[in-house]
Protein backbone atom coordinates (compact mmCIF):
# COMPACT_ATOMS: atom_id res chain seq x y z
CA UNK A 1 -34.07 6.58 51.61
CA UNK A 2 -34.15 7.16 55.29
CA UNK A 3 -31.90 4.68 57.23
CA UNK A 4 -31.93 3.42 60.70
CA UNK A 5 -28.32 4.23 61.88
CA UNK A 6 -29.28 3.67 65.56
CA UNK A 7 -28.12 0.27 65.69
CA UNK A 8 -24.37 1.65 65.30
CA UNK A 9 -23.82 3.85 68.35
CA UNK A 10 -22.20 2.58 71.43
CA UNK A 11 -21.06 -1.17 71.27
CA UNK A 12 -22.48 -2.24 68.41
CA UNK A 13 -23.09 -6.10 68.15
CA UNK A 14 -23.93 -8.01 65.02
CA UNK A 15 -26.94 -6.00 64.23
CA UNK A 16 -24.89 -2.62 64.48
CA UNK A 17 -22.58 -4.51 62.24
CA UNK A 18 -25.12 -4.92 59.81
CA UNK A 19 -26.36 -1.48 59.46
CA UNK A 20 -22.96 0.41 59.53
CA UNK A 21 -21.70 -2.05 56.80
CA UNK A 22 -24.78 -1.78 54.70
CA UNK A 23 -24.93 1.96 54.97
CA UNK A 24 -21.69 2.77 53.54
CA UNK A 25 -22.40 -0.21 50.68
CA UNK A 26 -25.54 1.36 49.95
CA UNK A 27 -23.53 4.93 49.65
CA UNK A 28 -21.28 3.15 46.66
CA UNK A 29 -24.36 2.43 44.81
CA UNK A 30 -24.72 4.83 41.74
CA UNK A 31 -27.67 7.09 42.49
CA UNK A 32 -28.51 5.85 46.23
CA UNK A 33 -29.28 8.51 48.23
CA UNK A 34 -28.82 7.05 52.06
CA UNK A 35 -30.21 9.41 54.79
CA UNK A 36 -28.83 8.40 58.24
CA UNK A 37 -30.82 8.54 61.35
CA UNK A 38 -29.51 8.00 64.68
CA UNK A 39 -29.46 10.02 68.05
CA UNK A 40 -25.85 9.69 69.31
CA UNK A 41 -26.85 10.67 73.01
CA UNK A 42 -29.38 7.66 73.46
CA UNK A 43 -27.84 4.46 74.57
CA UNK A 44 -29.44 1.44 71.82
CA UNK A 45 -28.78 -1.03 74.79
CA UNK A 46 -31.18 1.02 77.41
CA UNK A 47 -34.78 -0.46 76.99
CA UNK A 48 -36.13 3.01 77.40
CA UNK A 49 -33.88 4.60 74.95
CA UNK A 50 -34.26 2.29 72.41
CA UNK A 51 -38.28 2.42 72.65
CA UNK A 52 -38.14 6.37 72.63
CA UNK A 53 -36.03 5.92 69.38
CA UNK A 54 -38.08 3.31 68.06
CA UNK A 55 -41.80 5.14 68.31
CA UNK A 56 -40.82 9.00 68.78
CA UNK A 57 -36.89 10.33 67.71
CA UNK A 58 -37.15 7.68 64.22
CA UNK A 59 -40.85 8.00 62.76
CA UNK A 60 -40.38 12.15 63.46
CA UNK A 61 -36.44 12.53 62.24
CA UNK A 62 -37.77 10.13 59.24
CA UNK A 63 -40.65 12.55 58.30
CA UNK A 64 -38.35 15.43 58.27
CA UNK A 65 -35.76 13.58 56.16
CA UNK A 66 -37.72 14.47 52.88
CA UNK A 67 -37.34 10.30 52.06
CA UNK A 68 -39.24 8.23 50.06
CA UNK A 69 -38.99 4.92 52.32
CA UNK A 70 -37.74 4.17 55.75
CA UNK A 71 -35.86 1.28 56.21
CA UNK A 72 -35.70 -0.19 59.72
CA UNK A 73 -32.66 -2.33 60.59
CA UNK A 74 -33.02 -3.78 63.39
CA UNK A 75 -36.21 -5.76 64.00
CA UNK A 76 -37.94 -2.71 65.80
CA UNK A 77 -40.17 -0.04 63.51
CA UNK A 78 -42.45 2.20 64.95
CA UNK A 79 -46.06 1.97 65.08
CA UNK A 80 -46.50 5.18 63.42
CA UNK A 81 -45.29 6.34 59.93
CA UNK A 82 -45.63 8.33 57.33
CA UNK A 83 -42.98 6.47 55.22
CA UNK A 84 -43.64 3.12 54.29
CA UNK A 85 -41.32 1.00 56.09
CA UNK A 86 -39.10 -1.63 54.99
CA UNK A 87 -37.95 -4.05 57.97
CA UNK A 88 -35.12 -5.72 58.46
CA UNK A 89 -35.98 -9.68 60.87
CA UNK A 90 -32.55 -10.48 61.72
CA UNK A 91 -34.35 -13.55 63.83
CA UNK A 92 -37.22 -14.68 65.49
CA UNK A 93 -35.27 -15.08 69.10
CA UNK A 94 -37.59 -13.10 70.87
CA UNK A 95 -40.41 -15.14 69.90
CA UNK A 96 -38.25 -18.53 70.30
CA UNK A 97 -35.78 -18.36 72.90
CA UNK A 98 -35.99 -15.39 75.27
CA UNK A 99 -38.23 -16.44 77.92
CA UNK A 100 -36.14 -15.97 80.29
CA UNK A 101 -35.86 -12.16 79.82
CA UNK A 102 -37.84 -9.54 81.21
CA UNK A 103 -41.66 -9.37 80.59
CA UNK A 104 -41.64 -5.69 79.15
CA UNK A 105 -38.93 -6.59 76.69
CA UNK A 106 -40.36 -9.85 75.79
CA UNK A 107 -43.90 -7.42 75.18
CA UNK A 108 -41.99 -5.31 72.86
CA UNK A 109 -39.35 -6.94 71.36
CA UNK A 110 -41.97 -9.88 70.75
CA UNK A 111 -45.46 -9.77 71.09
CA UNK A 112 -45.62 -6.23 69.83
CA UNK A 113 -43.33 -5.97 67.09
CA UNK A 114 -44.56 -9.49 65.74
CA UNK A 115 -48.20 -7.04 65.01
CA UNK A 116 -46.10 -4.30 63.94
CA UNK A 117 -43.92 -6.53 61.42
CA UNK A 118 -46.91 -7.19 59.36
CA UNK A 119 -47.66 -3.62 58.49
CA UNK A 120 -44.31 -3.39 56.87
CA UNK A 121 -44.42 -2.91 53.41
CA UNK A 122 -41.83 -5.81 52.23
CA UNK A 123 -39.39 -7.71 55.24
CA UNK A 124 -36.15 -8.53 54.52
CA UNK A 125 -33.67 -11.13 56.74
CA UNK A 126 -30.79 -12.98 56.45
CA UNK A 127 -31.37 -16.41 55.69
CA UNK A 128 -33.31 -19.61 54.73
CA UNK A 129 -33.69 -20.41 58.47
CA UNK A 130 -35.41 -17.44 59.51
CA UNK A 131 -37.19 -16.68 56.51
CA UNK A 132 -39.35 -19.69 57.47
CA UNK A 133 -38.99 -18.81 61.38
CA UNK A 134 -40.91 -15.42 60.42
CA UNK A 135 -43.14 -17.44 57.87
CA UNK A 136 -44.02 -19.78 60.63
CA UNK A 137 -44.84 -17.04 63.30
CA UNK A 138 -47.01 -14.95 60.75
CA UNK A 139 -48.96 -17.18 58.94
CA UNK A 140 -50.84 -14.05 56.87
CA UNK A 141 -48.06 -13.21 56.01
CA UNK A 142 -47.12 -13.38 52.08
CA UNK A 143 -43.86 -15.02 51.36
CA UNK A 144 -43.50 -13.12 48.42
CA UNK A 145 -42.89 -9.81 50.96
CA UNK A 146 -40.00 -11.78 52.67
CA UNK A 147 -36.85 -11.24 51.54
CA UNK A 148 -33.43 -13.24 51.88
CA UNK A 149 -30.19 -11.32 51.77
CA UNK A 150 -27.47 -12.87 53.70
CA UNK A 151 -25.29 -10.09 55.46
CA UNK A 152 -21.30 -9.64 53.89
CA UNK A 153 -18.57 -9.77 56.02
CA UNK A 154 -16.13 -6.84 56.29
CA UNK A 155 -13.17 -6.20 53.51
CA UNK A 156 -10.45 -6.62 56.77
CA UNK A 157 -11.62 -10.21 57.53
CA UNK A 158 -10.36 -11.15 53.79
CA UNK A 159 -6.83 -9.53 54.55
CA UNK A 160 -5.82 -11.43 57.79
CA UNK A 161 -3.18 -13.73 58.02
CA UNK A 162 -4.47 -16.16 60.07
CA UNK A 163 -2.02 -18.46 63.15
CA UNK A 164 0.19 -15.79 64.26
CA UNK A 165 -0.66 -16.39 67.87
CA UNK A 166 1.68 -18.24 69.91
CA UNK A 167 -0.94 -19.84 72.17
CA UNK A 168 -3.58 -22.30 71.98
CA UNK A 169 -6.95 -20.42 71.62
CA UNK A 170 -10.43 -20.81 71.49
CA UNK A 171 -12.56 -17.71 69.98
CA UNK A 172 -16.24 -17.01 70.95
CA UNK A 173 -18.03 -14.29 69.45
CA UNK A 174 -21.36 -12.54 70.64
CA UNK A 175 -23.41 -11.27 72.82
CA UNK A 176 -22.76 -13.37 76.28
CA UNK A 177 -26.20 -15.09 76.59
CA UNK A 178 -27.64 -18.16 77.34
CA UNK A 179 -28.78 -18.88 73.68
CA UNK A 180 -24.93 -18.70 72.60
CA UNK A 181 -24.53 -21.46 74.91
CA UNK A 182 -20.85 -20.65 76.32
CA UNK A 183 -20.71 -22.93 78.74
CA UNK A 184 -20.45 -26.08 76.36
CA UNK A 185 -16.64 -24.67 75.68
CA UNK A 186 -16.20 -24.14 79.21
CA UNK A 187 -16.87 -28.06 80.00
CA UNK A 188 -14.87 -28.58 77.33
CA UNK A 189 -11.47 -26.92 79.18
CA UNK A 190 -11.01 -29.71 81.28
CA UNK A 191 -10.42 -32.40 78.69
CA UNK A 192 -7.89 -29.73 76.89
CA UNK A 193 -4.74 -29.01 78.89
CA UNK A 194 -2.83 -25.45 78.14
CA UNK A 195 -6.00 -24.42 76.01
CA UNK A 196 -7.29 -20.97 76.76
CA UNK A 197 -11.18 -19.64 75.86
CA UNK A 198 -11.64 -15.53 75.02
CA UNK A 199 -15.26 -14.73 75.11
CA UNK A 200 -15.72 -11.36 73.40
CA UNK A 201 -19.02 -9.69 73.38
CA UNK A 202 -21.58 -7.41 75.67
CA UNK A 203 -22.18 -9.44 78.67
CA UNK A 204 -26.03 -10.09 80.30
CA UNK A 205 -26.47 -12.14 84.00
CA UNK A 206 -25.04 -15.64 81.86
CA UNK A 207 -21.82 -14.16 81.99
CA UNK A 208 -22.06 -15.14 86.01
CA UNK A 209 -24.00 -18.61 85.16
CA UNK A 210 -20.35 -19.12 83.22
CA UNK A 211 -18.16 -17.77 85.44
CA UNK A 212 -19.15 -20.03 88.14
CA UNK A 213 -19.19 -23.27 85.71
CA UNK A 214 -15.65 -22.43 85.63
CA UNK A 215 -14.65 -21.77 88.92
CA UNK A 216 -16.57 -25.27 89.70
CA UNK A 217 -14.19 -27.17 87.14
CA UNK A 218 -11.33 -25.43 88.34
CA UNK A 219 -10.72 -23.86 84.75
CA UNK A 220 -11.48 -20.19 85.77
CA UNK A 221 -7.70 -19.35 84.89
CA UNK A 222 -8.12 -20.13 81.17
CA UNK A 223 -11.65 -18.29 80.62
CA UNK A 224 -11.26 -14.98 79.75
CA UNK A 225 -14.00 -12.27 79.14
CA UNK A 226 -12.87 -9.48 77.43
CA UNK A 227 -16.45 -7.88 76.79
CA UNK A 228 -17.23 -5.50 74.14
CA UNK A 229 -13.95 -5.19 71.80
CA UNK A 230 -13.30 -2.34 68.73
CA UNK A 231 -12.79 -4.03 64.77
CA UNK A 232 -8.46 -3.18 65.29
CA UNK A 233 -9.00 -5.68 68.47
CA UNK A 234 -11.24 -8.48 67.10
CA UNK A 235 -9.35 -8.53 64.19
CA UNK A 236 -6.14 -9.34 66.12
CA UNK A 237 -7.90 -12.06 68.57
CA UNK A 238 -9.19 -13.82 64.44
CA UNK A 239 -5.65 -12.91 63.51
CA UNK A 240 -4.31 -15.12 66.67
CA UNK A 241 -7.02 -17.42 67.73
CA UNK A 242 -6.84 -21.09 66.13
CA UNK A 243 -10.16 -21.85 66.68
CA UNK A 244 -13.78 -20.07 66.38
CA UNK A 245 -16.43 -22.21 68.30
CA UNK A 246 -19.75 -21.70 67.88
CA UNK A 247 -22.25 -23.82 70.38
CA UNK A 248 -25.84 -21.47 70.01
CA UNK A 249 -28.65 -23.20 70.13
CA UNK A 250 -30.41 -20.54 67.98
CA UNK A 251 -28.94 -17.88 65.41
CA UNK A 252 -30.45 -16.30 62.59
CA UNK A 253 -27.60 -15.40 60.98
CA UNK A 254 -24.08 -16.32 63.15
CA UNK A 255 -21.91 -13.48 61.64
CA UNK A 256 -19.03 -14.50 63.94
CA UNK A 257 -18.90 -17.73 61.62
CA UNK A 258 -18.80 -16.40 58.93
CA UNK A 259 -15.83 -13.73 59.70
CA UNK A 260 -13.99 -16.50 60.14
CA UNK A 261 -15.01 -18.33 56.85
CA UNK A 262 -13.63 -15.45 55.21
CA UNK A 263 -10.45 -15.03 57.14
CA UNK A 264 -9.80 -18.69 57.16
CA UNK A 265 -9.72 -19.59 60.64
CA UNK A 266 -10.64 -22.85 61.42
CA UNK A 267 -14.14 -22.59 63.23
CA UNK A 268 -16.54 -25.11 64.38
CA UNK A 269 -20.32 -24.40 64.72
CA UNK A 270 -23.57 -26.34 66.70
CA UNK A 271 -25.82 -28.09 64.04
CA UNK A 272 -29.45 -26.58 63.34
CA UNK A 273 -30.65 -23.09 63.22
CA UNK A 274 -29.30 -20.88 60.30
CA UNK A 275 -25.50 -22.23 60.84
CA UNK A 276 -25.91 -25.48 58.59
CA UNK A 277 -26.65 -22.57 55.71
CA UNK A 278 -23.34 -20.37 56.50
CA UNK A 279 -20.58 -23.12 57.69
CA UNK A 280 -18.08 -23.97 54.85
CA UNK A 281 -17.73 -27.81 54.52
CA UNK A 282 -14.55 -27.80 56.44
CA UNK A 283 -16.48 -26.50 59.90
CA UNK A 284 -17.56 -29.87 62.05
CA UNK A 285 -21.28 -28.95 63.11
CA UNK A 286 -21.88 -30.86 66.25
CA UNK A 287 -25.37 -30.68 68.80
CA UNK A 288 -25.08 -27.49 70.87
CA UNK A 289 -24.90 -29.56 74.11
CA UNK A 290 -23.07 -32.51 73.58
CA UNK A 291 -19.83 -31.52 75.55
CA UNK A 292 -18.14 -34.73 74.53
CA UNK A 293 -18.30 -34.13 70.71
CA UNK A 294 -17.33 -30.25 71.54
CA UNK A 295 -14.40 -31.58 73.05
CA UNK A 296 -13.51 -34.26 70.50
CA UNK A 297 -13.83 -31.56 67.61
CA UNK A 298 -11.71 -28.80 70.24
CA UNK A 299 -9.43 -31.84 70.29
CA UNK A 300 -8.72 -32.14 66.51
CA UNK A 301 -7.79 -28.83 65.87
CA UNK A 302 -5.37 -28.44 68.53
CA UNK A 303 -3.76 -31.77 67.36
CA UNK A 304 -3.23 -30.42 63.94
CA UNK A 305 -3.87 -26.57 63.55
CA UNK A 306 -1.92 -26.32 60.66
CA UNK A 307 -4.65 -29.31 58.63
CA UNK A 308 -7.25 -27.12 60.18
CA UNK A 309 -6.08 -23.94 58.76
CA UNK A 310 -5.12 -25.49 55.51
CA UNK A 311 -8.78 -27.13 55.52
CA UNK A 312 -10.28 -23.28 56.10
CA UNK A 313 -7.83 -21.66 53.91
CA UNK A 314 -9.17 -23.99 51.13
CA UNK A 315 -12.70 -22.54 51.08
CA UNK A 316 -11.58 -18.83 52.30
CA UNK A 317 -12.27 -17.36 48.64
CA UNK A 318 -15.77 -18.94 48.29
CA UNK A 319 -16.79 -17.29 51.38
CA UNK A 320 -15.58 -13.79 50.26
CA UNK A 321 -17.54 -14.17 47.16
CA UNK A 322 -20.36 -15.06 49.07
CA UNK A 323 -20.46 -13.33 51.91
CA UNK A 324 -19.83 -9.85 49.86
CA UNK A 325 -21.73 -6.04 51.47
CA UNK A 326 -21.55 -4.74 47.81
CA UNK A 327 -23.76 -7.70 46.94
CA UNK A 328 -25.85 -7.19 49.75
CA UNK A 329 -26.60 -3.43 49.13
CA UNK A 330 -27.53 -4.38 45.62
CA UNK A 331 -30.10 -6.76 46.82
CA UNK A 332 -31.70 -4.14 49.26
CA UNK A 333 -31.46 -1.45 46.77
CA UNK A 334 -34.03 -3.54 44.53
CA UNK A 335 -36.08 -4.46 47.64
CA UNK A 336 -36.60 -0.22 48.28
CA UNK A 337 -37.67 -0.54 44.71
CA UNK A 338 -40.33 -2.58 44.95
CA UNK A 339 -41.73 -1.29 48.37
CA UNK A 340 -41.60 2.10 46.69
CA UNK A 341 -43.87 1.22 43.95
């Protein structure tokens, strides 16, 4: 089985999560054979790169791999294969909520790949959510080719001890966009004296659109951007945090969320998209803009961490069971099964 590694080089976000994880579940598997593709040199987050990946390096290096299937991980295949192709729809953001990007990567990302997704031979994604977002946008589509498999969540999440930082903390997780909507916990620093915010994540032109919401409230001293961070690092910020907040108006997954449902860090997450389906019952989901329930919820938890993290702690082993790679793999391994046959 030829796999798209690509996702994995350089500072790899949720979706490089998701195929580095998977790969080296899938190599566990008794009789998997994994073949990893990837061009180290070629930077994923360069439009150009990643297209010359996409429709040249991957359909060629897959060809030569001697594999049966191709499985594409991160919403992209090319346009031209000899293998059929299984694809991975982490979302349907580019068709949803990206119209404020550029017009070439709105073409390819979304008008383009929405033709291309058809052709694959079975889709898989990661929830209920965008299993009907992908439904929805590809109405010939048959269902019975789409695929749910929620992702896992790393082995090290499970192991943290969670409060051992000695300051008040708010965590936010991703990819520094307007769809994660970081400026609702900005407008909530005001109305939370001595509480700091770490954004962690690749940055785009929002990260300015934030940074001068909180110069204008005067809270500029208690945002931090740290940018893209390594597992040892993020680990220590879940480790220390005492909060994970989640405000995006659209996520097809939110892996951040559920890191912290496994390490038992108190999180809280906006209402709607796929986040309903991963928050424990213990995470408050609140409307992505309403900055006075944001700040209530902040409130809370900063009142009473240790309720908070007893509250997390309490549902901490259903989300390991749930959120589990080995039980992912297992579920792909059957879906290369049936798109081989």
């Amino acid at each position: 089985m030829a796999f798209d590694a690509q996702p994995t080089i350089g500072s790899a976000t949720g979706i490089g999560e998701y195929a580095r994880e998977l790969e080296r579940a899938l190599r566990e598997l008794p009789g998997m054979d994994v073949v990893p593709l990837s061009a180290p040199g070629l930077d994923p987050w360069r439009f150009d790169r990643r297209a010359y990946w996409d429709q040249v390096l991957l359909p060629i290096a897959a060809a030569r791999s001697h594999a049966t299937i191709l499985h594409c991980t991160s919403g992209t295949m090319p346009a031209f294969s000899k293998l059929p192709i299984v694809l991975t729809l982490h979302d349907a953001a580019w068709l949803r909520v990206q119209g404020h990007t550029r017009f070439y990567a709105r073409a390819y990302f979304g008008a383009l790949m929405k033709r291309l997704a058809e052709r694959a031979r079975e889709i898989v994604t990661v929830s209920a959510f965008s299993a009907r977002e992908i439904l929805e946008l590809h109405p010939g589509l048959d269902e019975r080719r789409v695929h749910v498999i929620p992702l896992g969540v790393a082995d090290e999440f499970a192991r943290l001890q969670i409060g051992s930082g000695d300051e008040a903390t708010i965590l936010a997780v991703g990819t520094v966009e307007a769809r994660k909507n970081l400026e609702v916990v900005i407008r909530a620093l005001p109305s939370l004296p001595g509480v700091r915010a770490i954004s962690v994540g690749p940055s785009t032109p929002y990260r300015d659109a934030c940074a001068a919401i909180a110069r204008e409230l005067g809270v500029e001293d208690r945002l931090e951007f740290r940018g893209y961070v390594g597992r040892s690092a993020l680990l220590d910020l879940y480790a220390t945090s005492t909060v994970l907040a989640m405000p995006s108006r659209y996520e097809g997954f939110g892996l951040p969320l559920a890191q912290a449902c496994c390490a038992g860090l108190p999180a809280i997450a906006a209402r709607g998209s796929s986040l309903d389906e991963i928050a424990g019952e213990s995470v408050p989901r609140i409307d992505a803009d309403d900055v006075s329930a944001w700040s209530e919820a902040l409130a809370r938890v900063f009142a009473d961490p240790e309720r908070a993290r007893s509250a997390a702690a309490a549902e901490r082993a259903a989300a390991i069971e749930r959120f589990s790679w080995r039980r992912a793999a297992s579920a792909t391994a059957e879906i290369y099964r049936i798109a081989s046959t």
